[in-house]
C-alpha atoms as a PDB file:
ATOM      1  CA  UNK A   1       0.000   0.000   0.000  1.00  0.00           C
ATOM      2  CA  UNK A   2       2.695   2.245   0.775  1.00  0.00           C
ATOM      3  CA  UNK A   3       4.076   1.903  -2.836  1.00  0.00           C
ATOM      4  CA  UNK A   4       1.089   2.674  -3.924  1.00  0.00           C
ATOM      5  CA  UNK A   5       0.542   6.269  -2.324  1.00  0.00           C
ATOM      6  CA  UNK A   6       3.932   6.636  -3.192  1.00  0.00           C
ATOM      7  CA  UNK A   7       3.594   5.788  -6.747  1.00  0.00           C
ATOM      8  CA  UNK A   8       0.221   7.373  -6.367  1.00  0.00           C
ATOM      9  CA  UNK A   9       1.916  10.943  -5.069  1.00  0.00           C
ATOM     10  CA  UNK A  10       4.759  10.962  -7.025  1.00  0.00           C
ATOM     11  CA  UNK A  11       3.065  11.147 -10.167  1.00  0.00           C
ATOM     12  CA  UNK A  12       0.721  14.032  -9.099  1.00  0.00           C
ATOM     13  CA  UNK A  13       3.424  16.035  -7.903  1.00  0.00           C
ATOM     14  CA  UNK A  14       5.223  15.288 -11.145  1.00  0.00           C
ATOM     15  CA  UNK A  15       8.320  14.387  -9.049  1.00  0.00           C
ATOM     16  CA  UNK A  16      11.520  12.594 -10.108  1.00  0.00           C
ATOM     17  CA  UNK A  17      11.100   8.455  -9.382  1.00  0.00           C
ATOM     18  CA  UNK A  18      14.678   8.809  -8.265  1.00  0.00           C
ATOM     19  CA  UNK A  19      13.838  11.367  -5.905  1.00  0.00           C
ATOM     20  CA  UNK A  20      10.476   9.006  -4.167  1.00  0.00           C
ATOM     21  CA  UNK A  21      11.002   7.769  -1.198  1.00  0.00           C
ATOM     22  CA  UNK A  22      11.797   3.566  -0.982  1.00  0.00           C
ATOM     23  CA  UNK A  23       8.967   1.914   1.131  1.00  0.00           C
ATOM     24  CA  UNK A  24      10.866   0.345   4.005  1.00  0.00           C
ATOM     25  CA  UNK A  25       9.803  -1.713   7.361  1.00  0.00           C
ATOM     26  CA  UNK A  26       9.838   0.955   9.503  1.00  0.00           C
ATOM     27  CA  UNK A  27       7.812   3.459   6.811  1.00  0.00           C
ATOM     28  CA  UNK A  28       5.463   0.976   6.596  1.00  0.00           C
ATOM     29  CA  UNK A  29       5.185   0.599   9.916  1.00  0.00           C
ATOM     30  CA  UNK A  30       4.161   4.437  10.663  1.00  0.00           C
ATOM     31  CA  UNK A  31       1.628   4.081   7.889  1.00  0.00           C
ATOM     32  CA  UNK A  32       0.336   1.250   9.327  1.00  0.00           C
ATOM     33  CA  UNK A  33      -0.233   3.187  13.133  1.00  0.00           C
ATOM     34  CA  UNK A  34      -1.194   6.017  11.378  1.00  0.00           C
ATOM     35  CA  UNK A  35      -3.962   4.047   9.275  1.00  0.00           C
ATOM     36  CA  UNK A  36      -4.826   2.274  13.015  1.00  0.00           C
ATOM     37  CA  UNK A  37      -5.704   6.027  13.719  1.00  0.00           C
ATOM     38  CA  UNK A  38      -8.062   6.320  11.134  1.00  0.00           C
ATOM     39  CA  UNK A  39      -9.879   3.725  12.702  1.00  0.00           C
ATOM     40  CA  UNK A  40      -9.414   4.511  16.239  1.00  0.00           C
ATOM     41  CA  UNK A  41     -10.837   8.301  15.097  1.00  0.00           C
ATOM     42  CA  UNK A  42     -13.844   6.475  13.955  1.00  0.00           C
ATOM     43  CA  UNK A  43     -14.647   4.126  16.819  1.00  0.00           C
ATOM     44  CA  UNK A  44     -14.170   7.053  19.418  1.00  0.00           C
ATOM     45  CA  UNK A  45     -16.747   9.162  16.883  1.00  0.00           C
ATOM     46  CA  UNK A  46     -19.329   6.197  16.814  1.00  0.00           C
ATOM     47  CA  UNK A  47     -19.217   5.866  20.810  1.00  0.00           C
ATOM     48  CA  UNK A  48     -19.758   9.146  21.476  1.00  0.00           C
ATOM     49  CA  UNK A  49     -22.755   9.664  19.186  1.00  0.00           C
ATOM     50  CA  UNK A  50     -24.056   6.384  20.669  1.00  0.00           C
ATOM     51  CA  UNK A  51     -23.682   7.690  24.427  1.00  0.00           C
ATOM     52  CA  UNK A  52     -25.361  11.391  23.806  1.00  0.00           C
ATOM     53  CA  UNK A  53     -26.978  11.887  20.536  1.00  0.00           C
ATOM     54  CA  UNK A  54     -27.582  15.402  20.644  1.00  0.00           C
ATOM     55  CA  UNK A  55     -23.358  16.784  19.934  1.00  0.00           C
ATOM     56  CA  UNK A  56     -23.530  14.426  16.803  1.00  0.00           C
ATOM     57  CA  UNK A  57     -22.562  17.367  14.755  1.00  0.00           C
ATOM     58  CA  UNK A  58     -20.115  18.521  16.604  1.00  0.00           C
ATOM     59  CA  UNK A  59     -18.897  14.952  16.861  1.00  0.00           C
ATOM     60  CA  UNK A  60     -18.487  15.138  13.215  1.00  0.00           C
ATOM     61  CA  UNK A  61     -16.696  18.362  12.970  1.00  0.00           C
ATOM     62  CA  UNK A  62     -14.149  17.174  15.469  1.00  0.00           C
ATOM     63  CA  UNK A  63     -14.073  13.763  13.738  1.00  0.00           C
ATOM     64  CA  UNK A  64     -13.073  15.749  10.137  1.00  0.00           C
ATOM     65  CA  UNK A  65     -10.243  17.836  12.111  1.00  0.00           C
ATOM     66  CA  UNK A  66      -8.758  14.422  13.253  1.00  0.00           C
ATOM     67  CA  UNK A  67      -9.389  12.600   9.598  1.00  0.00           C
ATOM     68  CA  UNK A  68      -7.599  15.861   7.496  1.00  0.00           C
ATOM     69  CA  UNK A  69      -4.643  15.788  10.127  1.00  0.00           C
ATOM     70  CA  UNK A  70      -3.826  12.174  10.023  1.00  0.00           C
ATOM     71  CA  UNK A  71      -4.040  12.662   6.272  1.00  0.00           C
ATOM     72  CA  UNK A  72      -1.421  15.319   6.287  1.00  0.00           C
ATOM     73  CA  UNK A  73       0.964  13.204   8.756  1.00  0.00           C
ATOM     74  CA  UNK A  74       0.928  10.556   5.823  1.00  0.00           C
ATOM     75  CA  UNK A  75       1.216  12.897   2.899  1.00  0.00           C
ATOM     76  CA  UNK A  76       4.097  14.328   4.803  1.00  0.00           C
ATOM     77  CA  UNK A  77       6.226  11.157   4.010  1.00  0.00           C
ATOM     78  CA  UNK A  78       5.357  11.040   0.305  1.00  0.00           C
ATOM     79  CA  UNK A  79       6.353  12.917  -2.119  1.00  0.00           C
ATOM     80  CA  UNK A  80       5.690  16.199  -2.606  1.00  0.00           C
ATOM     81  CA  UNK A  81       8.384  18.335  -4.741  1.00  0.00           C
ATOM     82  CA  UNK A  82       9.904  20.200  -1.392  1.00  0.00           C
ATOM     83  CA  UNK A  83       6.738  22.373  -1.219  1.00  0.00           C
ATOM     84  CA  UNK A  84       5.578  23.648   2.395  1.00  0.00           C
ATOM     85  CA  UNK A  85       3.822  21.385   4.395  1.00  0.00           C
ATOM     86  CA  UNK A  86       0.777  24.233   3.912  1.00  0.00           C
ATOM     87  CA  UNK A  87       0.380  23.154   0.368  1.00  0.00           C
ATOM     88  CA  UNK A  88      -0.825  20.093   1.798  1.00  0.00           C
ATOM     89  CA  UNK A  89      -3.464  21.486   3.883  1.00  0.00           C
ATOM     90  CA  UNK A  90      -6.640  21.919   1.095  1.00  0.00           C
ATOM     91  CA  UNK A  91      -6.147  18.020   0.035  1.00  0.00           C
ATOM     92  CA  UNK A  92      -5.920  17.046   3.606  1.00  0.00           C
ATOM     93  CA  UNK A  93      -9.326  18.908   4.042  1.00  0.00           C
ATOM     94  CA  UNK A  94     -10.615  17.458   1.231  1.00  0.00           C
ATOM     95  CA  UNK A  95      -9.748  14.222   2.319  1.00  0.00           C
ATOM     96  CA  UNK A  96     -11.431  14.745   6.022  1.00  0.00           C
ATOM     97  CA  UNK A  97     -14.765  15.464   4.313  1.00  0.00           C
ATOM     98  CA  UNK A  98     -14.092  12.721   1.529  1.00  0.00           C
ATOM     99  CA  UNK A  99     -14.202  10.301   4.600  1.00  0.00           C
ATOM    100  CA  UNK A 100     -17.023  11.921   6.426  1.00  0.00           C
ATOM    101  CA  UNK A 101     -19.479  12.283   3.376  1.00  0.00           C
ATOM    102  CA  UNK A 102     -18.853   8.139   2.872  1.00  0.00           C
ATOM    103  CA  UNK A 103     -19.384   7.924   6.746  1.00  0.00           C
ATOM    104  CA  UNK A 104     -23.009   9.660   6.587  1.00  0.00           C
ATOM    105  CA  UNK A 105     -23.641   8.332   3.480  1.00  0.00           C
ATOM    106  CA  UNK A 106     -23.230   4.277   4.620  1.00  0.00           C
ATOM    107  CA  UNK A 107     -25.310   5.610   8.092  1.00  0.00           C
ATOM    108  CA  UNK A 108     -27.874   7.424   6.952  1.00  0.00           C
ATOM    109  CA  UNK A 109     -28.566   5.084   3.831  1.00  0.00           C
ATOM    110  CA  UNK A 110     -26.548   2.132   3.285  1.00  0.00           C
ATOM    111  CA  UNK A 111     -27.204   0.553   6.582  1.00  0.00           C
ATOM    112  CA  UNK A 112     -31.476   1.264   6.660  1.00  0.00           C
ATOM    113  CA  UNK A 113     -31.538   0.362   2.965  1.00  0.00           C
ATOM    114  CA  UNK A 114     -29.255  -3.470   3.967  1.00  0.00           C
ATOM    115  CA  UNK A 115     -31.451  -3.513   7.071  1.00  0.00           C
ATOM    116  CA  UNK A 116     -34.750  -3.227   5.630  1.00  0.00           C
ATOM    117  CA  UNK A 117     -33.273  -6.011   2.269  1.00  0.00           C
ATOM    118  CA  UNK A 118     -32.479  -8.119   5.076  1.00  0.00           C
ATOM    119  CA  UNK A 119     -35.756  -8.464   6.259  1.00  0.00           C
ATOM    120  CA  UNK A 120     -37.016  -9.480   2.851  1.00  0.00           C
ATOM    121  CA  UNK A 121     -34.389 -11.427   1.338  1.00  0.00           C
ATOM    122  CA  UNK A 122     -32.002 -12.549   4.136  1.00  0.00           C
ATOM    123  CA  UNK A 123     -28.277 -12.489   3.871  1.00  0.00           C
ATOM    124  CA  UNK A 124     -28.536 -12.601  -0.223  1.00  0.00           C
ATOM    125  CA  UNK A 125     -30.269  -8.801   0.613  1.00  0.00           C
ATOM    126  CA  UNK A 126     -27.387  -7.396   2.367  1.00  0.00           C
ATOM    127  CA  UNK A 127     -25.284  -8.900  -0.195  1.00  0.00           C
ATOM    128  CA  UNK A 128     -27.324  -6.878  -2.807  1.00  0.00           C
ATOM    129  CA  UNK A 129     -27.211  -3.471  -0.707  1.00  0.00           C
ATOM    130  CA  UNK A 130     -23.918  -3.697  -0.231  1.00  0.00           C
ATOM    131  CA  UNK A 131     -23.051  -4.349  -3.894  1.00  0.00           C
ATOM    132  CA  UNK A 132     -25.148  -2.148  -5.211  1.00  0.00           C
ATOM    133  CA  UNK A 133     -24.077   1.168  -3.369  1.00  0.00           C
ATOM    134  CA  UNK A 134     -20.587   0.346  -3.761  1.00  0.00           C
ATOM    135  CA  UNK A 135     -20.933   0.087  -7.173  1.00  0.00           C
ATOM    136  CA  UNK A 136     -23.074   3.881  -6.696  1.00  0.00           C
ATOM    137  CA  UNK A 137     -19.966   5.166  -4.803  1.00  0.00           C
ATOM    138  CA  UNK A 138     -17.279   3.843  -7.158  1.00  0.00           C
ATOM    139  CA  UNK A 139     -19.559   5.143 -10.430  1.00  0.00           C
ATOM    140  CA  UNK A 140     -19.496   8.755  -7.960  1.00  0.00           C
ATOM    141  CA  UNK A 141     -15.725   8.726  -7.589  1.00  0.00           C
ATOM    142  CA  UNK A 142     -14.898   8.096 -11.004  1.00  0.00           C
ATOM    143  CA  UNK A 143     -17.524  10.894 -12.624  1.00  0.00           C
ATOM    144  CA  UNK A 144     -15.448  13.226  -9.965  1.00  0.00           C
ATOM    145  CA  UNK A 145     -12.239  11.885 -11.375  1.00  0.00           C
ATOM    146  CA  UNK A 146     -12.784  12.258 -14.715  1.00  0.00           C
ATOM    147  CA  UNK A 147     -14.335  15.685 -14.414  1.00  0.00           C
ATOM    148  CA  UNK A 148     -11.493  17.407 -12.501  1.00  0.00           C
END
């Protein structure tokens, strides 16, 4: 995975391949902890909403500060053509609400839509829901990709 982003980064930032970074253990290893913090982030988000439901937006604001500066701890490490670490903010942001929008969107209407399937046609239901709005989400990304 960490090839990947750094494949991934490298070619965005139109940087030399000699230049990139080589993934190694201990690399991988902070992308790995920091990618453990995306998920920590999220669990701590779902608990809280769970115990008081009333801060849920606030929840979510705090949640999107945590997602956009994890996401700028990783795009630290990859390339990024020795420009300031501020250059790195907006895509961080985008990033945080990125990962909130596909949080709201699987709570608010993934989940009741697999819930109510499941009632009706068992496991092969969820199965279904869960195809089919991945398959929305992934048509979504790529009209976004191809129209920037």
């Amino acid at each position: 995975m960490l090839r990947a982003l750094i494949g991934a980064h490298r070619l965005v930032w139109t940087d030399d391949r000699s230049r990139a970074p080589k993934p190694k253990l201990v690399a991988s290893l902070r992308l790995l902890a920091l990618l453990v913090g995306f998920g920590v982030v999220s669990v701590a988000a779902s608990a809280t909403r769970a115990w008081a439901p009333g801060p849920g937006l606030l929840v979510t604001l705090i949640a999107l500060v945590f997602y956009s500066g994890l996401w700028l701890l990783v795009t630290l490490r990859l390339p990024h053509r020795e420009t300031d670490w501020t250059a790195l903010i907006p895509g961080a942001l985008v990033f945080g609400i990125g990962v909130e929008a596909l949080q709201i969107v699987i709570a608010y209407f993934i989940t009741p839509y697999a819930i109510a399937k499941q009632g009706t046609y068992g496991a092969l239901g969820i199965a279904a829901a869960i195809v089919r709005h991945a398959l929305t989400v992934s048509y979504a990304a790529n009209t976004c990709r191809l129209s920037s």
